[in-house]
N, C-alpha and C. Protein backbone atom coordinates (compact mmCIF):
# COMPACT_ATOMS: atom_id res chain seq x y z
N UNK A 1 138.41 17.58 2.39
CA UNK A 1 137.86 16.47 1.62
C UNK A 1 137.28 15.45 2.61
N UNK A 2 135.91 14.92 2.46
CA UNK A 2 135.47 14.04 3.43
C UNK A 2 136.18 12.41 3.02
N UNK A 3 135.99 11.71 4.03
CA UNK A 3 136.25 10.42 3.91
C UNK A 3 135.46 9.73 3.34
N UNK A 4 136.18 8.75 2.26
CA UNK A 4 135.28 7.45 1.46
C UNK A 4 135.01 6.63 2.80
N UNK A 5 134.50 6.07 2.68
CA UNK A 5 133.49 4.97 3.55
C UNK A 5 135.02 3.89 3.17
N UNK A 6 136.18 3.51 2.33
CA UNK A 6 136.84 2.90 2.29
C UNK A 6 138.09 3.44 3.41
N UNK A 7 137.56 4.96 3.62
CA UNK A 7 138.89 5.00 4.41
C UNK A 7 138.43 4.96 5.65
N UNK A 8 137.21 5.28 6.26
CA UNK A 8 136.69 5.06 7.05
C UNK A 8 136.70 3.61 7.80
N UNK A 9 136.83 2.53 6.84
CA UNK A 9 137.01 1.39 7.13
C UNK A 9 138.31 0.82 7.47
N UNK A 10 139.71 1.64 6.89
CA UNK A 10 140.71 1.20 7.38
C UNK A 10 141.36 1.91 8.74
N UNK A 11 140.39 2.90 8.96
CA UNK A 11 140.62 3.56 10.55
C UNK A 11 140.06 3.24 10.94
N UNK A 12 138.88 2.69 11.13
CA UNK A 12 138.11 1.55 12.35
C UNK A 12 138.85 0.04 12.30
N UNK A 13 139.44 -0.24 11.49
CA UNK A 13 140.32 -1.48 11.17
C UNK A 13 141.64 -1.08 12.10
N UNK A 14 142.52 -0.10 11.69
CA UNK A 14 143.53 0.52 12.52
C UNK A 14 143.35 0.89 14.22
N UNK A 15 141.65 1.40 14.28
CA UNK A 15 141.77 1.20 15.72
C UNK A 15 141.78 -0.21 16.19
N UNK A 16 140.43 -0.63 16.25
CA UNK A 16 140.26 -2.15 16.35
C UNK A 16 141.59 -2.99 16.52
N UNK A 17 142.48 -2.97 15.82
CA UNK A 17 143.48 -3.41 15.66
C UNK A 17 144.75 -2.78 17.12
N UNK A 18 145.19 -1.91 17.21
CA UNK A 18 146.11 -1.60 18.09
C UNK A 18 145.13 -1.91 19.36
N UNK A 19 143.31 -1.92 19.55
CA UNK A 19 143.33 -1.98 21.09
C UNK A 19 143.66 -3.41 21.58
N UNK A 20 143.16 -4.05 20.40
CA UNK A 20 143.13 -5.54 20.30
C UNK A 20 144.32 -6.35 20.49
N UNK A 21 145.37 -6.10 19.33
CA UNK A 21 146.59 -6.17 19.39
C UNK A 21 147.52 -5.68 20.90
N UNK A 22 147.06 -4.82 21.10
CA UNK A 22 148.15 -4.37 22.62
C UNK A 22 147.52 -4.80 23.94
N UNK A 23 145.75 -5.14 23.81
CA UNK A 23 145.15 -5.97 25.48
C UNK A 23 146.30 -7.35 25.17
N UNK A 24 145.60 -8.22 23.69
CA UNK A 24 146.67 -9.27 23.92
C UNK A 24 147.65 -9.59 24.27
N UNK A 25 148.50 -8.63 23.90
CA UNK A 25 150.19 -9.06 24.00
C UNK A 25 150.45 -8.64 25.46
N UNK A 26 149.72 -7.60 25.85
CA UNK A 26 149.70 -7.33 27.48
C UNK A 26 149.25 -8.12 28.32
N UNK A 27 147.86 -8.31 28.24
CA UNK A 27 147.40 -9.41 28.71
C UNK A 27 147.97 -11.46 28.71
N UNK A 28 148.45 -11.49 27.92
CA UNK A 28 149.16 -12.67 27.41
C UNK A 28 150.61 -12.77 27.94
N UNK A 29 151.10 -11.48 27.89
CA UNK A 29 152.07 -11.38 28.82
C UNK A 29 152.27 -11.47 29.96
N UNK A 30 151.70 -10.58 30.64
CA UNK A 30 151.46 -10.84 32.05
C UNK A 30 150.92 -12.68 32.51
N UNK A 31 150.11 -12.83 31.62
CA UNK A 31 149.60 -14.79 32.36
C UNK A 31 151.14 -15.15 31.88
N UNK A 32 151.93 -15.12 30.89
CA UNK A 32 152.91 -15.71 30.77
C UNK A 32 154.19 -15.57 31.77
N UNK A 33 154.30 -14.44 32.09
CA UNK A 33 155.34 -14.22 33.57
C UNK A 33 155.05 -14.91 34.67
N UNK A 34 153.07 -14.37 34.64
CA UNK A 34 152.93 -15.26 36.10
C UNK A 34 153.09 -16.76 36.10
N UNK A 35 152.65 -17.00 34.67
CA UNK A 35 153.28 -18.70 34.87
C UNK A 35 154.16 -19.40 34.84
N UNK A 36 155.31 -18.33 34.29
CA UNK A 36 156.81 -18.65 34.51
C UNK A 36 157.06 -18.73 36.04
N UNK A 37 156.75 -17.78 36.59
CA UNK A 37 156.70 -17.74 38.29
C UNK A 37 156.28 -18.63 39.03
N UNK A 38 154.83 -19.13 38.41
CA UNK A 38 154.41 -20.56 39.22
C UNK A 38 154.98 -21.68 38.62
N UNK A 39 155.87 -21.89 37.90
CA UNK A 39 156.48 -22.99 37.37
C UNK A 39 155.83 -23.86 36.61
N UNK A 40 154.62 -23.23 35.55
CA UNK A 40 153.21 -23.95 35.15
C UNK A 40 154.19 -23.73 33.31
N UNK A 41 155.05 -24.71 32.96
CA UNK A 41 155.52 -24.56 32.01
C UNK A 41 154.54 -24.52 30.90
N UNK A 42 153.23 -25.12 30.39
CA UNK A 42 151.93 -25.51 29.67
C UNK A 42 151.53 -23.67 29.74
N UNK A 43 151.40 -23.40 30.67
CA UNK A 43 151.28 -22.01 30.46
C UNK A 43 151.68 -20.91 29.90
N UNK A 44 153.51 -21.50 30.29
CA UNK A 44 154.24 -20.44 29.51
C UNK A 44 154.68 -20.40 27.97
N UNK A 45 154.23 -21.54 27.52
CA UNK A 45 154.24 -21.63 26.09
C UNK A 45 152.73 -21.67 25.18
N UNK A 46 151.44 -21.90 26.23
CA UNK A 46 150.24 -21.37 25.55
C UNK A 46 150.28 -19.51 25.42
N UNK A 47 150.91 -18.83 26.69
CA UNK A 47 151.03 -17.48 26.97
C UNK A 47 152.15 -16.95 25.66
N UNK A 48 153.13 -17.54 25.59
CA UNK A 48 153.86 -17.21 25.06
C UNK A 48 153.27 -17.09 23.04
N UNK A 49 152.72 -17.84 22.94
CA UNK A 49 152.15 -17.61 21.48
C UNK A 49 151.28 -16.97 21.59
N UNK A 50 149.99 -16.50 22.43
CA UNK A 50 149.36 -15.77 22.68
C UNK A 50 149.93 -13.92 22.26
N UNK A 51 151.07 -14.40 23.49
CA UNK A 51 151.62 -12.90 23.07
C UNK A 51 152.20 -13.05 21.67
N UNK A 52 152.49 -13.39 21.16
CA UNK A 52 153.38 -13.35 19.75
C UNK A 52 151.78 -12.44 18.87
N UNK A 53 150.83 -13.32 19.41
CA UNK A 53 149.58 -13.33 18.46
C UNK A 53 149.49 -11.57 18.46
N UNK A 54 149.22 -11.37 19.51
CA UNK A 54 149.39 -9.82 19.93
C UNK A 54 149.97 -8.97 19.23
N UNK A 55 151.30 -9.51 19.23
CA UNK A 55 152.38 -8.93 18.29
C UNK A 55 152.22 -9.15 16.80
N UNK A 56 151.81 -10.13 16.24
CA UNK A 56 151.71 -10.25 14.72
C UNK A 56 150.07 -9.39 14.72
N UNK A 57 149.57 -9.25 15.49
CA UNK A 57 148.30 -7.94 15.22
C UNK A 57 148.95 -6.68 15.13
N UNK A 58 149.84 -6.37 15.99
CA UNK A 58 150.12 -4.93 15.60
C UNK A 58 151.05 -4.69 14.07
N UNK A 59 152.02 -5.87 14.34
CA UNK A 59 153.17 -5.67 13.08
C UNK A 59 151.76 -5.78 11.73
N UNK A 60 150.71 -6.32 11.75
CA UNK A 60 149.65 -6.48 11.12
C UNK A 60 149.33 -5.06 10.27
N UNK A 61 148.87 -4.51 11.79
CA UNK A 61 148.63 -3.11 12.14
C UNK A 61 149.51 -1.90 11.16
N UNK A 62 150.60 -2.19 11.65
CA UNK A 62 152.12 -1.09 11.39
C UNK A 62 151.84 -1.17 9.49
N UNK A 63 152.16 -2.40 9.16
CA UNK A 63 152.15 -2.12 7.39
C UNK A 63 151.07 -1.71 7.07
N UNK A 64 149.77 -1.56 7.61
CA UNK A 64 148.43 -1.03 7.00
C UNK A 64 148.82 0.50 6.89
N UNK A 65 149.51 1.24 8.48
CA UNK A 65 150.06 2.48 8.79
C UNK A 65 151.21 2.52 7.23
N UNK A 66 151.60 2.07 6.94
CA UNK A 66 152.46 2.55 5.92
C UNK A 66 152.60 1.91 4.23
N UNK A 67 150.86 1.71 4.31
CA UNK A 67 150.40 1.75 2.87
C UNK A 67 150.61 -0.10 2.21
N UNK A 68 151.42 -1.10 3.45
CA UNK A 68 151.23 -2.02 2.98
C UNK A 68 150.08 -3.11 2.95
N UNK A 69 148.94 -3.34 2.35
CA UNK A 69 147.67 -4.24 2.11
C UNK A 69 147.74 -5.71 2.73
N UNK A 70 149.45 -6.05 2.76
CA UNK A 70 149.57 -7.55 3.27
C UNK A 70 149.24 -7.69 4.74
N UNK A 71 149.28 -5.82 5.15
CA UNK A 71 148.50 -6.41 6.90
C UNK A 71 147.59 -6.97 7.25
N UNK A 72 146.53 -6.74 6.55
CA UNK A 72 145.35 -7.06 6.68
C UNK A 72 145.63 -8.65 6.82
N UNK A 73 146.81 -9.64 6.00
CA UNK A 73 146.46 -11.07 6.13
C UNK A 73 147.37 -11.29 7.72
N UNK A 74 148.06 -10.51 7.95
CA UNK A 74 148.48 -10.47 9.28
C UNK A 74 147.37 -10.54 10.54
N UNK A 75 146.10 -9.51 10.40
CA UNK A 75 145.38 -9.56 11.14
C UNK A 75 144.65 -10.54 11.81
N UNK A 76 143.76 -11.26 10.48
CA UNK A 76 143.10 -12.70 10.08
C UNK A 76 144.07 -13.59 11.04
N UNK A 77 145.47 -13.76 10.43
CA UNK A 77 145.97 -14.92 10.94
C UNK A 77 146.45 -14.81 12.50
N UNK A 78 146.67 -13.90 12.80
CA UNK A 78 146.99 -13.20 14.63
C UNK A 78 145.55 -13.94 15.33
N UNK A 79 144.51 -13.65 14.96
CA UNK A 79 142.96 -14.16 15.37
C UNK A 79 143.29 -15.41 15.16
N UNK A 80 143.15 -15.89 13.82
CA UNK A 80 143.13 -17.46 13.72
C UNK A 80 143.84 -18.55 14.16
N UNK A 81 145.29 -17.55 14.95
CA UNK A 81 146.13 -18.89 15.45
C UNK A 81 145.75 -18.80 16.96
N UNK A 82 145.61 -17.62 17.83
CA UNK A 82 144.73 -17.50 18.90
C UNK A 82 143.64 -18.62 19.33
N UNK A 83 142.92 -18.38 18.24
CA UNK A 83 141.57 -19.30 18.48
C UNK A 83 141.73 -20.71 18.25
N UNK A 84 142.49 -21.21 17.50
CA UNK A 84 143.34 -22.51 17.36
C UNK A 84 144.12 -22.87 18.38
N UNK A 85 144.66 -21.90 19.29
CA UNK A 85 145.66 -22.09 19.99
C UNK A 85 144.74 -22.56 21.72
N UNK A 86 143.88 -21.63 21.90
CA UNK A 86 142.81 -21.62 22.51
C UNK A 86 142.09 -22.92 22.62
N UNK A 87 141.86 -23.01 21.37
CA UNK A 87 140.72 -24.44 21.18
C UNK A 87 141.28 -25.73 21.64
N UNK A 88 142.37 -25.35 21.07
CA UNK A 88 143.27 -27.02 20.97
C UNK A 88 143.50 -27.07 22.58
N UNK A 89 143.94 -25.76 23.33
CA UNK A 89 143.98 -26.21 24.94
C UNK A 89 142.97 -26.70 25.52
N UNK A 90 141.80 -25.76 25.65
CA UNK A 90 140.33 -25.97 25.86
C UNK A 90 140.65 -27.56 25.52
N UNK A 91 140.50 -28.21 24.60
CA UNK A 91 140.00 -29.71 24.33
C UNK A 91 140.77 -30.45 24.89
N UNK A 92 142.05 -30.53 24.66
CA UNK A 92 142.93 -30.99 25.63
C UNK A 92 142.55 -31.08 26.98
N UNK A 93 142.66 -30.17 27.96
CA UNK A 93 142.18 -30.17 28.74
C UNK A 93 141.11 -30.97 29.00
N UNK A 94 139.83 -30.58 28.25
CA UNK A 94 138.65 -31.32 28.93
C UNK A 94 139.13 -33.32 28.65
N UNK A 95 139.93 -33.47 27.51
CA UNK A 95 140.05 -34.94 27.33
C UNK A 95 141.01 -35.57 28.09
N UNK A 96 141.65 -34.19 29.38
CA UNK A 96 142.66 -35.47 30.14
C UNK A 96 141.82 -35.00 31.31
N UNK A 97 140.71 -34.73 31.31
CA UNK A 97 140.26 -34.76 32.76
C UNK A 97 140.64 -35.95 33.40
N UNK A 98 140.61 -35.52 35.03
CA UNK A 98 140.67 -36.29 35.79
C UNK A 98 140.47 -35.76 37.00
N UNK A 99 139.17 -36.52 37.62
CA UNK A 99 138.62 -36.18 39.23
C UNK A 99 139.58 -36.36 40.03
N UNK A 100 140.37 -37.22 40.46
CA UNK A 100 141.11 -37.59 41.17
C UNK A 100 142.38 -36.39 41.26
N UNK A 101 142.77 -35.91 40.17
CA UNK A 101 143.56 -35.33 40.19
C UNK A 101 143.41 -33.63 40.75
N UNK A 102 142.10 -33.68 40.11
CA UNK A 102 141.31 -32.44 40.53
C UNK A 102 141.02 -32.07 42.28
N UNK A 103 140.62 -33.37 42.80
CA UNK A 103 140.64 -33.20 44.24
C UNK A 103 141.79 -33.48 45.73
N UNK A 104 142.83 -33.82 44.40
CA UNK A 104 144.01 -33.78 44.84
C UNK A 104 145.00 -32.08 45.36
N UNK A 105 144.24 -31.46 44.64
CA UNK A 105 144.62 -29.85 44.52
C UNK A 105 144.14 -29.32 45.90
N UNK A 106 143.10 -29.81 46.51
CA UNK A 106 142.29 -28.90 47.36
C UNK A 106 143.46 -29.17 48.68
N UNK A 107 143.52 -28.07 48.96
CA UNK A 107 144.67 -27.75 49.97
C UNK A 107 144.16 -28.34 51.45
N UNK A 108 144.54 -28.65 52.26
CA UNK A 108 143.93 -28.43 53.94
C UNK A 108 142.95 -27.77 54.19
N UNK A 109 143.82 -26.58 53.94
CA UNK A 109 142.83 -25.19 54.44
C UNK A 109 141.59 -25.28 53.68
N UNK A 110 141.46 -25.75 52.92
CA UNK A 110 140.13 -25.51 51.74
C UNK A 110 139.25 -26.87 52.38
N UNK A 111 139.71 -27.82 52.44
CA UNK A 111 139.21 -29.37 53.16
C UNK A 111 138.48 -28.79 54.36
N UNK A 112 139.59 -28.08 55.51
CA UNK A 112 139.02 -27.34 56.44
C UNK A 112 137.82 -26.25 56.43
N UNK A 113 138.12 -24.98 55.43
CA UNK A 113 136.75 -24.13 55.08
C UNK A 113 135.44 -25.09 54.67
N UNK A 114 135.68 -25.85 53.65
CA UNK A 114 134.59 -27.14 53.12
C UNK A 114 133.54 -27.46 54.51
N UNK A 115 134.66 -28.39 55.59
CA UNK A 115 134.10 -28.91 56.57
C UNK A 115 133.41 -28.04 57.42
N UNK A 116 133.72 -26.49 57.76
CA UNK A 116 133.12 -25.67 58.34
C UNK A 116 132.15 -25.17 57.92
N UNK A 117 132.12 -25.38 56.90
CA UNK A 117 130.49 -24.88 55.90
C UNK A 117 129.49 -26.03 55.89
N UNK A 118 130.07 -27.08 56.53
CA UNK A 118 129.06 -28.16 56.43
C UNK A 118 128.71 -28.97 54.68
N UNK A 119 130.28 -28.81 54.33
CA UNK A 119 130.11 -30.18 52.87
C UNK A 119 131.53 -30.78 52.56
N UNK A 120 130.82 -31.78 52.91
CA UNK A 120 132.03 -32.79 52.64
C UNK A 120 132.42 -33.10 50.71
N UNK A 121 133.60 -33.23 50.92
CA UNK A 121 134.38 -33.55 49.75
C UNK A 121 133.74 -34.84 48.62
N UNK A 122 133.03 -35.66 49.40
CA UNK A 122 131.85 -36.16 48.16
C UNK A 122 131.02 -35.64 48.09
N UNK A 123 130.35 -34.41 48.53
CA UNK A 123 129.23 -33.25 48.00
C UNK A 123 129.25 -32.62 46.95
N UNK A 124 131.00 -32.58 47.03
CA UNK A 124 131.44 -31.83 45.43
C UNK A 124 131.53 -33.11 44.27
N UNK A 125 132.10 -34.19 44.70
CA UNK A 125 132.01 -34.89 43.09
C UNK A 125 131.12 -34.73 42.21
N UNK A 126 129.58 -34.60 42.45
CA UNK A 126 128.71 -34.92 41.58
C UNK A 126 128.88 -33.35 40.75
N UNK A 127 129.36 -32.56 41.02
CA UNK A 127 129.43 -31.01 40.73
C UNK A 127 131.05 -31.15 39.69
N UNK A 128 131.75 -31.64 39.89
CA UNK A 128 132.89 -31.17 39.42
C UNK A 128 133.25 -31.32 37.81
N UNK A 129 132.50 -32.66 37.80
CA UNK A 129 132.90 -32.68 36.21
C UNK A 129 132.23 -31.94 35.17
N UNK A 130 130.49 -31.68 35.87
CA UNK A 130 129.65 -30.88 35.02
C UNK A 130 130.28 -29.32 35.03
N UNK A 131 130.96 -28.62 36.26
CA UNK A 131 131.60 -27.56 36.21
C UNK A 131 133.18 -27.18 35.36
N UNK A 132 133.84 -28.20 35.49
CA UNK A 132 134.63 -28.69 34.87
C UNK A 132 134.85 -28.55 33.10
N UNK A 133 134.12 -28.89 32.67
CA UNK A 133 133.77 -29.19 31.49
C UNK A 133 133.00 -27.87 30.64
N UNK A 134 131.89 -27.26 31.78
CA UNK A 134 131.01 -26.30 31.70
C UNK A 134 132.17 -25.02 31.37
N UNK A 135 133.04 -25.16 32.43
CA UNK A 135 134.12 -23.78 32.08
C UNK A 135 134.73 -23.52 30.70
N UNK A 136 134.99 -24.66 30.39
CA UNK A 136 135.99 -25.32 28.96
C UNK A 136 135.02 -24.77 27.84
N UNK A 137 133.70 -25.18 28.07
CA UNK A 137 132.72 -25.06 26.81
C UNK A 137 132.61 -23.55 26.69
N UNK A 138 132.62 -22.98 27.88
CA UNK A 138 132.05 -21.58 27.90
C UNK A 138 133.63 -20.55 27.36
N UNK A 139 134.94 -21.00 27.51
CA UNK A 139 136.37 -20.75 27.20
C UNK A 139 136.05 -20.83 25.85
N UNK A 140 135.84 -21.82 25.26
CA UNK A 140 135.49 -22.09 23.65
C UNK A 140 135.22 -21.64 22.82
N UNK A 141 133.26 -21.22 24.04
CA UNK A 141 132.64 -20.76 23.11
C UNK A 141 133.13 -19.11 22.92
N UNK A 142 133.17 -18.55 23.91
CA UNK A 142 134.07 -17.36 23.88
C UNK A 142 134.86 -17.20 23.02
N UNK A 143 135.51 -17.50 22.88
CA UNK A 143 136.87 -17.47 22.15
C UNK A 143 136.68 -17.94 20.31
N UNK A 144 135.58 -18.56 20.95
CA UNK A 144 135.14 -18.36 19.36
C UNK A 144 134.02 -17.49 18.50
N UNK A 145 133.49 -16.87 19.54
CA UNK A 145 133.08 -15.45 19.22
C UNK A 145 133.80 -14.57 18.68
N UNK A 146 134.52 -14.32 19.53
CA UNK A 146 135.74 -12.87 19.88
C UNK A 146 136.78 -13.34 18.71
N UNK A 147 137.51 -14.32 18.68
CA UNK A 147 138.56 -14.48 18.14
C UNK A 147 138.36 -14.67 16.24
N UNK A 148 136.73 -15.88 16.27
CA UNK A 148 136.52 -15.77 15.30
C UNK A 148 135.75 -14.93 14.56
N UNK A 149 134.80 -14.15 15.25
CA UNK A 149 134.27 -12.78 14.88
C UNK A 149 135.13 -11.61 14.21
N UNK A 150 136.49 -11.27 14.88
CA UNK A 150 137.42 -10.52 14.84
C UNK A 150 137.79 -11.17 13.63
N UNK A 151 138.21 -12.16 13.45
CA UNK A 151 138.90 -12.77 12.26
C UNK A 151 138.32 -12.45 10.74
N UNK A 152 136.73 -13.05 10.79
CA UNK A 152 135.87 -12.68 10.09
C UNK A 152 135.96 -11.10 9.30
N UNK A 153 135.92 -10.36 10.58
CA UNK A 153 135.30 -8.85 10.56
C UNK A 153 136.49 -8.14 9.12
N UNK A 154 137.79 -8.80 10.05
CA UNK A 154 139.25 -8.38 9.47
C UNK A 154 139.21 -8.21 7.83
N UNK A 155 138.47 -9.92 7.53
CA UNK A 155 139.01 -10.45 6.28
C UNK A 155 137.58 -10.04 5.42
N UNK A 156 136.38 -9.52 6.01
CA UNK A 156 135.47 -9.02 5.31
C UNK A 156 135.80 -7.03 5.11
N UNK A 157 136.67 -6.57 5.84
CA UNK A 157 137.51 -5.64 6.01
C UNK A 157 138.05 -5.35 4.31
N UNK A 158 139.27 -6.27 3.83
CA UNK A 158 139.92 -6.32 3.21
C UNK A 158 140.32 -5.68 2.05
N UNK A 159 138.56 -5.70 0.97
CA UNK A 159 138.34 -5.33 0.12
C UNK A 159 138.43 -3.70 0.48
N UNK A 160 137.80 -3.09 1.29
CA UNK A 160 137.52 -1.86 1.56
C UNK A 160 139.26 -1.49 2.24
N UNK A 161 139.86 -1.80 2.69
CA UNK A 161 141.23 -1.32 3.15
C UNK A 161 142.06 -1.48 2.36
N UNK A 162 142.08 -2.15 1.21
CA UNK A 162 142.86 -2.27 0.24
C UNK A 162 142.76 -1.01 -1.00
N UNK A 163 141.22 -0.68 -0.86
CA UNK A 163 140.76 0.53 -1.74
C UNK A 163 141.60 1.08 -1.15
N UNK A 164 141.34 1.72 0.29
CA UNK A 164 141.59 2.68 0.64
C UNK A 164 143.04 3.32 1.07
N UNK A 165 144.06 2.13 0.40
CA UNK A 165 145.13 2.37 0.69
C UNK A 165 145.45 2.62 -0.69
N UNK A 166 145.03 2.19 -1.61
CA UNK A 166 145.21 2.40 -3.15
C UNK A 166 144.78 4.12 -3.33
N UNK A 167 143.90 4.14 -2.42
CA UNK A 167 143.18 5.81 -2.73
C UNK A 167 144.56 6.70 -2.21
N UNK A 168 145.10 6.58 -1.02
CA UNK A 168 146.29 6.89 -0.69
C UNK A 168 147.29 7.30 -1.25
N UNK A 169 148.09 6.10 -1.81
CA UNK A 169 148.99 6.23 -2.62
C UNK A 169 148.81 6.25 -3.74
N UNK A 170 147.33 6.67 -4.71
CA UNK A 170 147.46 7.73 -5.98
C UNK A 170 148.10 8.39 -6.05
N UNK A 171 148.45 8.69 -7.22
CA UNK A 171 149.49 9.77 -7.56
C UNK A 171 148.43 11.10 -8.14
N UNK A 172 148.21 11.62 -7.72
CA UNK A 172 146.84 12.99 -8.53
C UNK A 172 147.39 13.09 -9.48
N UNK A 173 146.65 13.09 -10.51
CA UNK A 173 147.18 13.61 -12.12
C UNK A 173 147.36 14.74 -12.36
N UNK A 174 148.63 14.92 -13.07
CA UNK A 174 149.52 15.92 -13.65
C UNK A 174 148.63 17.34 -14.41
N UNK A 175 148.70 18.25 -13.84
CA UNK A 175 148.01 19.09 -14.69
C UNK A 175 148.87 19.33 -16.03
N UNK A 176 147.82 19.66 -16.99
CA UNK A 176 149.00 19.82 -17.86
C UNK A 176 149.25 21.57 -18.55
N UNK A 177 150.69 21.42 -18.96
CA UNK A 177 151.58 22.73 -18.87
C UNK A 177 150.94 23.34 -19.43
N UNK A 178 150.46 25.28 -19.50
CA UNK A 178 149.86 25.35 -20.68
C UNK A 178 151.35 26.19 -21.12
């Protein structure tokens, strides 16, 4: 029997979903160890919901695998708290900038490489905040591609994965006795 175009849609949904679901929680994981390690606590609790996000994609994932339709709102919301979670740092960030604090970071050795290249440490001010800021926008905008694209894709998904789980668990009708 060939595939409805509805089931077709909840196995491109099912892939989509576990590669997506398992880079995150991997990926999210790992920044979250390493920032437990560098003692960057802001990290380990942006990382740490990150990975959860990961995880509520697959558990998303798992009930679609066993005929339940409520994954699909699992999916949506795994994306949507990501990109919320994302955003709200992103902005943060750019609204406690601070130069001072920023060129407080640059180590010796880096003061030293600087000076050997021939640029001094007010060469960079006029650069830092436009770069600064430039990273944040481009974090954003990213993330609001990917995160809200995905989100989108999920919840325009819905209708068609919901068929196709209904097609599933039909019961074929009873022939009858002769």
């Amino acid at each position: 029997m060939p595939d409805t175009p509805n089931e077709k849609s909840l196995r491109r949904v099912l892939v989509i979903a576990a590669i997506d679901g398992w880079s995150v929680a991997l990926f999210a994981g790992l920044c979250t160890v390493i920032s437990l390690l560098m003692g960057e606590w802001i990290g380990v609790f942006i990382g740490a919901i990150i990975t959860s996000c990961g995880v509520l994609e697959l558990r998303g994932r798992k009930q679609l695998i066993t005929g339940k339709a409520d994954g699909m709102k699992w999916l949506v919301r795994a994306q949507v708290i990501i990109l919320a979670t994302i955003l709200l740092y992103s902005l943060e960030n750019m609204l406690a900038y601070d130069e001072a604090a920023l060129l407080a970071q640059l180590t010796p050795e880096m003061r030293s490489y600087l000076s050997q290249s021939g640029i001094s440490v007010d060469d960079l001010r006029p650069m830092i905040k436009p770069v600064f800021f430039g990273f944040y926008l481009i974090v954003m905008g990213v993330t609001l591609l990917f995160q809200g694209g995905l989100a989108l894709y999920y919840k325009s998904r819905k209708a068609k994965v919901t068929a196709a789980l209904a097609e599933r668990n039909a019961v074929p009708p009873s022939r009858p006795v002769a």
